[in-house]
PDB file of N, CA and C in Angstrom:
ATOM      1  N   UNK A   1       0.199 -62.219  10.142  1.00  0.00           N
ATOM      2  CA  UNK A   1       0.779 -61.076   9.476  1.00  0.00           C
ATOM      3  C   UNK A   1      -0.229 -59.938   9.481  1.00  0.00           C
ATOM      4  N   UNK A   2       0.212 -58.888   9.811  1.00  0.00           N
ATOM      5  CA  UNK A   2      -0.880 -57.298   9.832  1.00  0.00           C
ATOM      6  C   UNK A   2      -1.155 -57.257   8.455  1.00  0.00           C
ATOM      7  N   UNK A   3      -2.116 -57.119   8.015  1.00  0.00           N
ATOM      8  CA  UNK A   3      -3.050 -57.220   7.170  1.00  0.00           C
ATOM      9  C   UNK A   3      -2.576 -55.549   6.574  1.00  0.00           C
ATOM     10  N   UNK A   4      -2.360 -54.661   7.239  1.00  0.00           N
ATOM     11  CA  UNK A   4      -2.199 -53.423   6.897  1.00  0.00           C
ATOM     12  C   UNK A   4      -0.703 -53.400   6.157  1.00  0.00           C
ATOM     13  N   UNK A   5      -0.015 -53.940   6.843  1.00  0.00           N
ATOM     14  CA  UNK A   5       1.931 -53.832   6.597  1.00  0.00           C
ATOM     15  C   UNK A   5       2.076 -54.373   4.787  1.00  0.00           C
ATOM     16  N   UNK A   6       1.022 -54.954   4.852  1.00  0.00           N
ATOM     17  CA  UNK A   6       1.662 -55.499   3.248  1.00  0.00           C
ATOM     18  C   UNK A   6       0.460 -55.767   2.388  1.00  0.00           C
ATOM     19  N   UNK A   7      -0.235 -54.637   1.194  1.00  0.00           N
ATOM     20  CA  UNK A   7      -0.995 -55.123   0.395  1.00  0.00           C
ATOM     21  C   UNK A   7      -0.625 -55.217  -1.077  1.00  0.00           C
ATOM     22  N   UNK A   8      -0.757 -56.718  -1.336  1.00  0.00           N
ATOM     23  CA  UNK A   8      -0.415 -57.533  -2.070  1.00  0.00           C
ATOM     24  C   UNK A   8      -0.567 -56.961  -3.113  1.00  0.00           C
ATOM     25  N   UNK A   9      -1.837 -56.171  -3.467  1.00  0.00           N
ATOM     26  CA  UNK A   9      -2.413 -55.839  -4.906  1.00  0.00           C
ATOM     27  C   UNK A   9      -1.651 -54.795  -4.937  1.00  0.00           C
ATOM     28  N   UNK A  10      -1.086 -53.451  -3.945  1.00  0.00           N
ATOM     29  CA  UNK A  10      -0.902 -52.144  -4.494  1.00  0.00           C
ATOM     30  C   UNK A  10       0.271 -52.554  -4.777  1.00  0.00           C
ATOM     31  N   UNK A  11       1.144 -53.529  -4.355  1.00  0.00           N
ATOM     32  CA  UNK A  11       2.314 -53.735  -4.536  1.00  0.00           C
ATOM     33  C   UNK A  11       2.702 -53.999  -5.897  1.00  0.00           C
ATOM     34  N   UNK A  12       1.657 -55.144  -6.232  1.00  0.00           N
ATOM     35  CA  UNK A  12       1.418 -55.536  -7.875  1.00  0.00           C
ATOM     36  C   UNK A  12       1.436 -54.343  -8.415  1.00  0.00           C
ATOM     37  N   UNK A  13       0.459 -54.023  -8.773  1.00  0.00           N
ATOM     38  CA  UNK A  13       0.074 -52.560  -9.456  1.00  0.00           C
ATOM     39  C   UNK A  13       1.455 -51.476  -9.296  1.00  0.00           C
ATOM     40  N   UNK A  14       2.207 -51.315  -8.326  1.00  0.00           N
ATOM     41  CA  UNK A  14       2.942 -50.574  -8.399  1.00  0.00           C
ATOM     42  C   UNK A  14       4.556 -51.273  -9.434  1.00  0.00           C
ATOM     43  N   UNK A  15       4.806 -52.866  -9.539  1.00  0.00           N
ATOM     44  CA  UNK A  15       5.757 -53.285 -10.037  1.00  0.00           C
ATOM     45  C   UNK A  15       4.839 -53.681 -11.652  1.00  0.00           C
ATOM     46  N   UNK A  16       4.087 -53.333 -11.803  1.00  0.00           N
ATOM     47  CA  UNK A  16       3.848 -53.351 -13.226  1.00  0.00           C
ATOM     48  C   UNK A  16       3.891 -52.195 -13.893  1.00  0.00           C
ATOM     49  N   UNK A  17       3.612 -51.022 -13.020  1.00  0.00           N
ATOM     50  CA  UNK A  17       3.778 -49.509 -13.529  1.00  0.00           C
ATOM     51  C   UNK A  17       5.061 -49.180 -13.619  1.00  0.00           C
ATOM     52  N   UNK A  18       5.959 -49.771 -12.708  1.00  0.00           N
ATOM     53  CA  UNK A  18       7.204 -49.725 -12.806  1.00  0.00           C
ATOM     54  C   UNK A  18       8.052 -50.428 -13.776  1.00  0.00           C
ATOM     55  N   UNK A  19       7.636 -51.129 -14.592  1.00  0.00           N
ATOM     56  CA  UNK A  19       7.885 -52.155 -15.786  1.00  0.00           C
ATOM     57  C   UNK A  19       7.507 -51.819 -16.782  1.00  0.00           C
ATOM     58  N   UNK A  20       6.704 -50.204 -16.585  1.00  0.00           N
ATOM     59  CA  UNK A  20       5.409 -50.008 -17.815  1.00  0.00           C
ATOM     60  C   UNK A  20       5.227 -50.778 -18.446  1.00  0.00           C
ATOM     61  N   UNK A  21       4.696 -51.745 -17.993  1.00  0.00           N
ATOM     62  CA  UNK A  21       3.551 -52.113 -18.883  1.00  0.00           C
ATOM     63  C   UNK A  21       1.865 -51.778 -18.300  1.00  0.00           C
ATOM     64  N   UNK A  22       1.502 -51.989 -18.972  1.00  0.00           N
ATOM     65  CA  UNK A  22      -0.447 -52.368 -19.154  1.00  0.00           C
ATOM     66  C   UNK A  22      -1.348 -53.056 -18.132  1.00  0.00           C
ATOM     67  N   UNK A  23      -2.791 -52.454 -18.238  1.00  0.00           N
ATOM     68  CA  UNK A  23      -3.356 -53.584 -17.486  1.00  0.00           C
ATOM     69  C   UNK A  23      -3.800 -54.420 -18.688  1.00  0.00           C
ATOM     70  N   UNK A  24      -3.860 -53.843 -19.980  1.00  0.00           N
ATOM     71  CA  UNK A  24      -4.531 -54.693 -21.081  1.00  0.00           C
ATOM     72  C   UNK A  24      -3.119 -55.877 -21.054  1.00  0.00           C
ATOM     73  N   UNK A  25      -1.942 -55.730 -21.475  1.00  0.00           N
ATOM     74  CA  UNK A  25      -0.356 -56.722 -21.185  1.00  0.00           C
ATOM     75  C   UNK A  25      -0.310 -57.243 -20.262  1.00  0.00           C
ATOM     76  N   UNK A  26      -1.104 -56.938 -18.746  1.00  0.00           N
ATOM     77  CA  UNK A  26      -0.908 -57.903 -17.794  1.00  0.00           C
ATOM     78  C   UNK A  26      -2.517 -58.782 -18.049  1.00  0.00           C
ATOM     79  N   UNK A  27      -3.087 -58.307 -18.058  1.00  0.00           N
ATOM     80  CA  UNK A  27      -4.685 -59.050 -18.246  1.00  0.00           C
ATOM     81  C   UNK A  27      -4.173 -60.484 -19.616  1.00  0.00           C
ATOM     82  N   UNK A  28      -3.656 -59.946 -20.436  1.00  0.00           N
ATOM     83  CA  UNK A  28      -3.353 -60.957 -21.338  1.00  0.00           C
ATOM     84  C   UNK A  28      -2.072 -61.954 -20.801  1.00  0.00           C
ATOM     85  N   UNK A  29      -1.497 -61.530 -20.083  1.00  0.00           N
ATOM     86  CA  UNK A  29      -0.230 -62.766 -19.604  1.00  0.00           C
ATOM     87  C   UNK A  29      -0.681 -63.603 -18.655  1.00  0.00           C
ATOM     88  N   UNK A  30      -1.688 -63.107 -18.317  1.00  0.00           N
ATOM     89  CA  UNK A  30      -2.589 -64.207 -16.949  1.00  0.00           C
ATOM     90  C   UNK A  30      -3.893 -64.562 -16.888  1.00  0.00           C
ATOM     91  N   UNK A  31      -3.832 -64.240 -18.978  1.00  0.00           N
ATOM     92  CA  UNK A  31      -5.613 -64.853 -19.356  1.00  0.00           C
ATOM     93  C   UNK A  31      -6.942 -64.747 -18.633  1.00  0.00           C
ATOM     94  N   UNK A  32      -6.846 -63.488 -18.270  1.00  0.00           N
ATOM     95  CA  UNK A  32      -7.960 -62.680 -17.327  1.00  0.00           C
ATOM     96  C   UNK A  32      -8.228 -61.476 -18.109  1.00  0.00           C
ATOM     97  N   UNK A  33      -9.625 -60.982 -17.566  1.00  0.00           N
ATOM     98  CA  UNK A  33     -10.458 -60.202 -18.024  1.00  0.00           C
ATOM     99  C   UNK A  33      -9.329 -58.291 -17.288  1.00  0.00           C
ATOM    100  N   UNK A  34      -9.413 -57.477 -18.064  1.00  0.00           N
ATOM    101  CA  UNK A  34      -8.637 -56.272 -17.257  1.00  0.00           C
ATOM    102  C   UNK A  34      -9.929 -56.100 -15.909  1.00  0.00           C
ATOM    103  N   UNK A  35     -11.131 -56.348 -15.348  1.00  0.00           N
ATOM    104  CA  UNK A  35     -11.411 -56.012 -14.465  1.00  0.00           C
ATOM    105  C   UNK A  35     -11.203 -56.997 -13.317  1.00  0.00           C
ATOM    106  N   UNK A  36     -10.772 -58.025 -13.504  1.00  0.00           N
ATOM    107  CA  UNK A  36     -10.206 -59.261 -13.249  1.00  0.00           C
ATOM    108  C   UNK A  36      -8.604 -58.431 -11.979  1.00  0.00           C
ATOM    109  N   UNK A  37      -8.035 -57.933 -13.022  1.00  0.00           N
ATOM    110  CA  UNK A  37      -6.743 -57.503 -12.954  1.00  0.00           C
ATOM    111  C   UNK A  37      -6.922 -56.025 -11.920  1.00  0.00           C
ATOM    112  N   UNK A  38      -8.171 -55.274 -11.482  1.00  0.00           N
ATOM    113  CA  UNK A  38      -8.210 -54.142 -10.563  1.00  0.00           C
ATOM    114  C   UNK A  38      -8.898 -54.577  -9.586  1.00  0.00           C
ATOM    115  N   UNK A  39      -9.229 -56.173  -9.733  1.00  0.00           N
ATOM    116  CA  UNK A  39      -9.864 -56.554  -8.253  1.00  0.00           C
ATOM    117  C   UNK A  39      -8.640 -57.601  -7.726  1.00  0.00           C
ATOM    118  N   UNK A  40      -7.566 -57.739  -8.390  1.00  0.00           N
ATOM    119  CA  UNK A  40      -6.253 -58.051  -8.259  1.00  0.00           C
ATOM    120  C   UNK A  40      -5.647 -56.909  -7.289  1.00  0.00           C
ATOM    121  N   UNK A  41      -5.339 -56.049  -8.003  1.00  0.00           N
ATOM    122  CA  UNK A  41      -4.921 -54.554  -7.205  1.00  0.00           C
ATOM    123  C   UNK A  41      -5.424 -54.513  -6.366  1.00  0.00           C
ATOM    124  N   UNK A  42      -6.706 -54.295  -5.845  1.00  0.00           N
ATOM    125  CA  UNK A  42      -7.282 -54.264  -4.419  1.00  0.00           C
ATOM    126  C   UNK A  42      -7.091 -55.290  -3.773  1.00  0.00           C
ATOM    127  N   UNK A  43      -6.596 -56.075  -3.797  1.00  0.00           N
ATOM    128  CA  UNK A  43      -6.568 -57.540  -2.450  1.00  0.00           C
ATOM    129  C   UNK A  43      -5.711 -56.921  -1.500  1.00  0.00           C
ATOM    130  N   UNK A  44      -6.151 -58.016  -0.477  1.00  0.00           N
ATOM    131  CA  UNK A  44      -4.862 -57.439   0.699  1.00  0.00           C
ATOM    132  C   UNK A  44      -3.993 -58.770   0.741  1.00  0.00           C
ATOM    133  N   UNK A  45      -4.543 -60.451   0.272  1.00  0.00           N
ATOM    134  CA  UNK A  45      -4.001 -60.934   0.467  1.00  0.00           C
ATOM    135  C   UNK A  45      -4.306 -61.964  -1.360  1.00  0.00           C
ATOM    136  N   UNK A  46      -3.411 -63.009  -1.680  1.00  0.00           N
ATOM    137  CA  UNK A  46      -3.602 -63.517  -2.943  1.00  0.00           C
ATOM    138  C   UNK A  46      -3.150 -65.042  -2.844  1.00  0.00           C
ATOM    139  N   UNK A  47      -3.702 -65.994  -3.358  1.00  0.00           N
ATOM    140  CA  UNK A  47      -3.695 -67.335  -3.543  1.00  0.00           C
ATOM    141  C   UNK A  47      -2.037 -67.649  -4.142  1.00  0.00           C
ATOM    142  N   UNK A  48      -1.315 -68.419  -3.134  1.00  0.00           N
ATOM    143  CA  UNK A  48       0.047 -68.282  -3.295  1.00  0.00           C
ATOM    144  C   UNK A  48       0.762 -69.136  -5.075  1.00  0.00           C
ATOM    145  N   UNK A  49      -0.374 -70.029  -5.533  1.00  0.00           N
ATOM    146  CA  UNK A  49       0.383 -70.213  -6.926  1.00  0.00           C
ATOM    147  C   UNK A  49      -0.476 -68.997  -7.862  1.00  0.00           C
ATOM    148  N   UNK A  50      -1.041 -68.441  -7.612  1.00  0.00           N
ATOM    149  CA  UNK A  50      -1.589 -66.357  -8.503  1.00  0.00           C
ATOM    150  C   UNK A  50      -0.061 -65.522  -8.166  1.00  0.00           C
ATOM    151  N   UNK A  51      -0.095 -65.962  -6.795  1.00  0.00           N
ATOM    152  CA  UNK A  51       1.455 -64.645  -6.661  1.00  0.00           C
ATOM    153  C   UNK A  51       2.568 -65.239  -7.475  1.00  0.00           C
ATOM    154  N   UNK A  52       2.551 -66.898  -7.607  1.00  0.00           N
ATOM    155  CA  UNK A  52       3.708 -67.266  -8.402  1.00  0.00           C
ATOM    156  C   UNK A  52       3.700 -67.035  -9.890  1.00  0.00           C
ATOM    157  N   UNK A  53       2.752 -67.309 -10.473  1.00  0.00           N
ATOM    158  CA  UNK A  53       2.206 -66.784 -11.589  1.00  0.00           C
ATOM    159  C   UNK A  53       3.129 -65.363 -11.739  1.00  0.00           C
ATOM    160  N   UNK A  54       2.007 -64.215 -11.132  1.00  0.00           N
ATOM    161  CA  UNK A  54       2.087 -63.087 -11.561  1.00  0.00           C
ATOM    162  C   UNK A  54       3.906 -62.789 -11.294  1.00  0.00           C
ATOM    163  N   UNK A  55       4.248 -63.203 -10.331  1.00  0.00           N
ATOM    164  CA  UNK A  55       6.152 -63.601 -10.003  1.00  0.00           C
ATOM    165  C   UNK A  55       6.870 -63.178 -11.105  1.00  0.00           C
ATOM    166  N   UNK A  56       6.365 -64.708 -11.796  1.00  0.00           N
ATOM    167  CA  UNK A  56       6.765 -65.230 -12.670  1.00  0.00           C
ATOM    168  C   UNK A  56       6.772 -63.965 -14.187  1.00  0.00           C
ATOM    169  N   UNK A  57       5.467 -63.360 -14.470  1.00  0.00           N
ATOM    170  CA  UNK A  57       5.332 -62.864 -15.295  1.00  0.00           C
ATOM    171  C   UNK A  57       5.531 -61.332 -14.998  1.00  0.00           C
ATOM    172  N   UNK A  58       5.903 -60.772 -13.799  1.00  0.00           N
ATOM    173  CA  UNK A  58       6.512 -59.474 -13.601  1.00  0.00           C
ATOM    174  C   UNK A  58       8.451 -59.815 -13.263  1.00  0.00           C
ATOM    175  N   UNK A  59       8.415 -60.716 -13.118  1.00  0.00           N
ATOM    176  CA  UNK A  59       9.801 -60.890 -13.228  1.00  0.00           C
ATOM    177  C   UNK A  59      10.413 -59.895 -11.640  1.00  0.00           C
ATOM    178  N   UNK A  60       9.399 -60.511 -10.409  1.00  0.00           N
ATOM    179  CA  UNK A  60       9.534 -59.909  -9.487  1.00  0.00           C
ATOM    180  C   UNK A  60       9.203 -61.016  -8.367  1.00  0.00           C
ATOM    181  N   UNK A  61      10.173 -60.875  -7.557  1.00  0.00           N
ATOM    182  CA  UNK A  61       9.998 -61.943  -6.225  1.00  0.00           C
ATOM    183  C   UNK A  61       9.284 -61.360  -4.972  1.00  0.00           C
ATOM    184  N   UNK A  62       7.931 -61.638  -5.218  1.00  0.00           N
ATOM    185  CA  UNK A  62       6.785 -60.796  -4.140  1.00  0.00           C
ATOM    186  C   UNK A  62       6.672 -62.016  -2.830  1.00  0.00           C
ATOM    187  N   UNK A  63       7.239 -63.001  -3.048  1.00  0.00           N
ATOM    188  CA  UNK A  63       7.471 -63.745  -1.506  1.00  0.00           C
ATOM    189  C   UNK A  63       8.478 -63.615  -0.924  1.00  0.00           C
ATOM    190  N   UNK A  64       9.058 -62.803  -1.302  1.00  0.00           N
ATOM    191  CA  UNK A  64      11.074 -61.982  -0.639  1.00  0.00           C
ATOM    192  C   UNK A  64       9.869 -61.104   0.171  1.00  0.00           C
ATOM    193  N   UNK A  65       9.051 -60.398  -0.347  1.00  0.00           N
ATOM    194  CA  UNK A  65       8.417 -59.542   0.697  1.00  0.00           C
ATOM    195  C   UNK A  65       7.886 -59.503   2.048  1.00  0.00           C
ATOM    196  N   UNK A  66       7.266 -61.069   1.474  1.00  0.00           N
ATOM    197  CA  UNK A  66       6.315 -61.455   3.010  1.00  0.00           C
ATOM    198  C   UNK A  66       7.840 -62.178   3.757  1.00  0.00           C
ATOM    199  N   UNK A  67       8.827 -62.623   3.290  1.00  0.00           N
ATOM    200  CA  UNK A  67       9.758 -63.306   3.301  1.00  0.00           C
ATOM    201  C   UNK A  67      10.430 -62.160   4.971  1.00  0.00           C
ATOM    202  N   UNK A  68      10.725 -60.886   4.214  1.00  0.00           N
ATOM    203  CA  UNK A  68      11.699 -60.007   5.060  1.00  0.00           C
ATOM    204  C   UNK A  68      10.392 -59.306   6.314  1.00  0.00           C
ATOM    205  N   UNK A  69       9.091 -59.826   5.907  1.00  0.00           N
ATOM    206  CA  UNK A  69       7.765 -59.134   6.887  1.00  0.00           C
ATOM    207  C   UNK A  69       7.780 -59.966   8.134  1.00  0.00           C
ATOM    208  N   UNK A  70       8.176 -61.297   8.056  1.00  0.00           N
ATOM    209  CA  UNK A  70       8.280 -62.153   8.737  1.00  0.00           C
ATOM    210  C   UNK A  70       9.742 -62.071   9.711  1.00  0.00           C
ATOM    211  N   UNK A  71      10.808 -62.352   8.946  1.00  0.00           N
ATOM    212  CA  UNK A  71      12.094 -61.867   9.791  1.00  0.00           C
ATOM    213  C   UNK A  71      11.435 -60.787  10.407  1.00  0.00           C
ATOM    214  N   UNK A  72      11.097 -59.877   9.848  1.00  0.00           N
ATOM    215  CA  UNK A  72      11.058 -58.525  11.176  1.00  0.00           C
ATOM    216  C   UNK A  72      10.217 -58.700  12.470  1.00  0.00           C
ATOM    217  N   UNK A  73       9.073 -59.400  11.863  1.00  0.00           N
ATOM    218  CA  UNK A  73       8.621 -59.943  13.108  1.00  0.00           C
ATOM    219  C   UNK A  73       8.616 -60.531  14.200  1.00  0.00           C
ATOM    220  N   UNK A  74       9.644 -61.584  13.958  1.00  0.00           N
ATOM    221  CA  UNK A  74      10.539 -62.659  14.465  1.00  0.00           C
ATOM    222  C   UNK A  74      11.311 -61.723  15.474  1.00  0.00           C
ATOM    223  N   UNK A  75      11.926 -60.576  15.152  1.00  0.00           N
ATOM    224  CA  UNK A  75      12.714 -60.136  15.500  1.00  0.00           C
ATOM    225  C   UNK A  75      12.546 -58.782  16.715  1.00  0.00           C
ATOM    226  N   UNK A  76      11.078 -58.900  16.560  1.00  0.00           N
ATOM    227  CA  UNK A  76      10.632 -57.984  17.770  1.00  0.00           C
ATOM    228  C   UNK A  76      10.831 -58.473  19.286  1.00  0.00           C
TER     229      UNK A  76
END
């Protein structure tokens, strides 16, 4: 997968701003430190039970993503 086409963290960061909430509300739902949570934001890629986790607690299906990155690929 292009490393460029899909980063994991801005994506995060962008569906929690979109939920308004917090980094202090997300730092506390995933018992991490808030600087914890902006070296989250910067990844390009994330440990697949962290993405289920955070999934889970944004109430957002971020493996539909890599999910439809893949079909397209397939499909070249």
């Amino acid at each position: 997968m292009n490393r460029e086409t899909i980063s994991i963290g801005e994506m995060i960061r962008q569906v929690l701003k979109k939920r308004k909430r917090t980094v202090v509300w997300f730092a506390e739902e995933l018992s991490c430190s808030r600087t914890n949570i902006y070296k989250i934001f910067a990844k390009h890629s994330i440990d697949t039970y962290d993405l289920l986790r955070i999934s889970k607690i944004l109430d957002y299906d971020f493996f539909q993503v890599y999910s439809e990155e893949l079909k397209k690929q397939k499909g070249k």
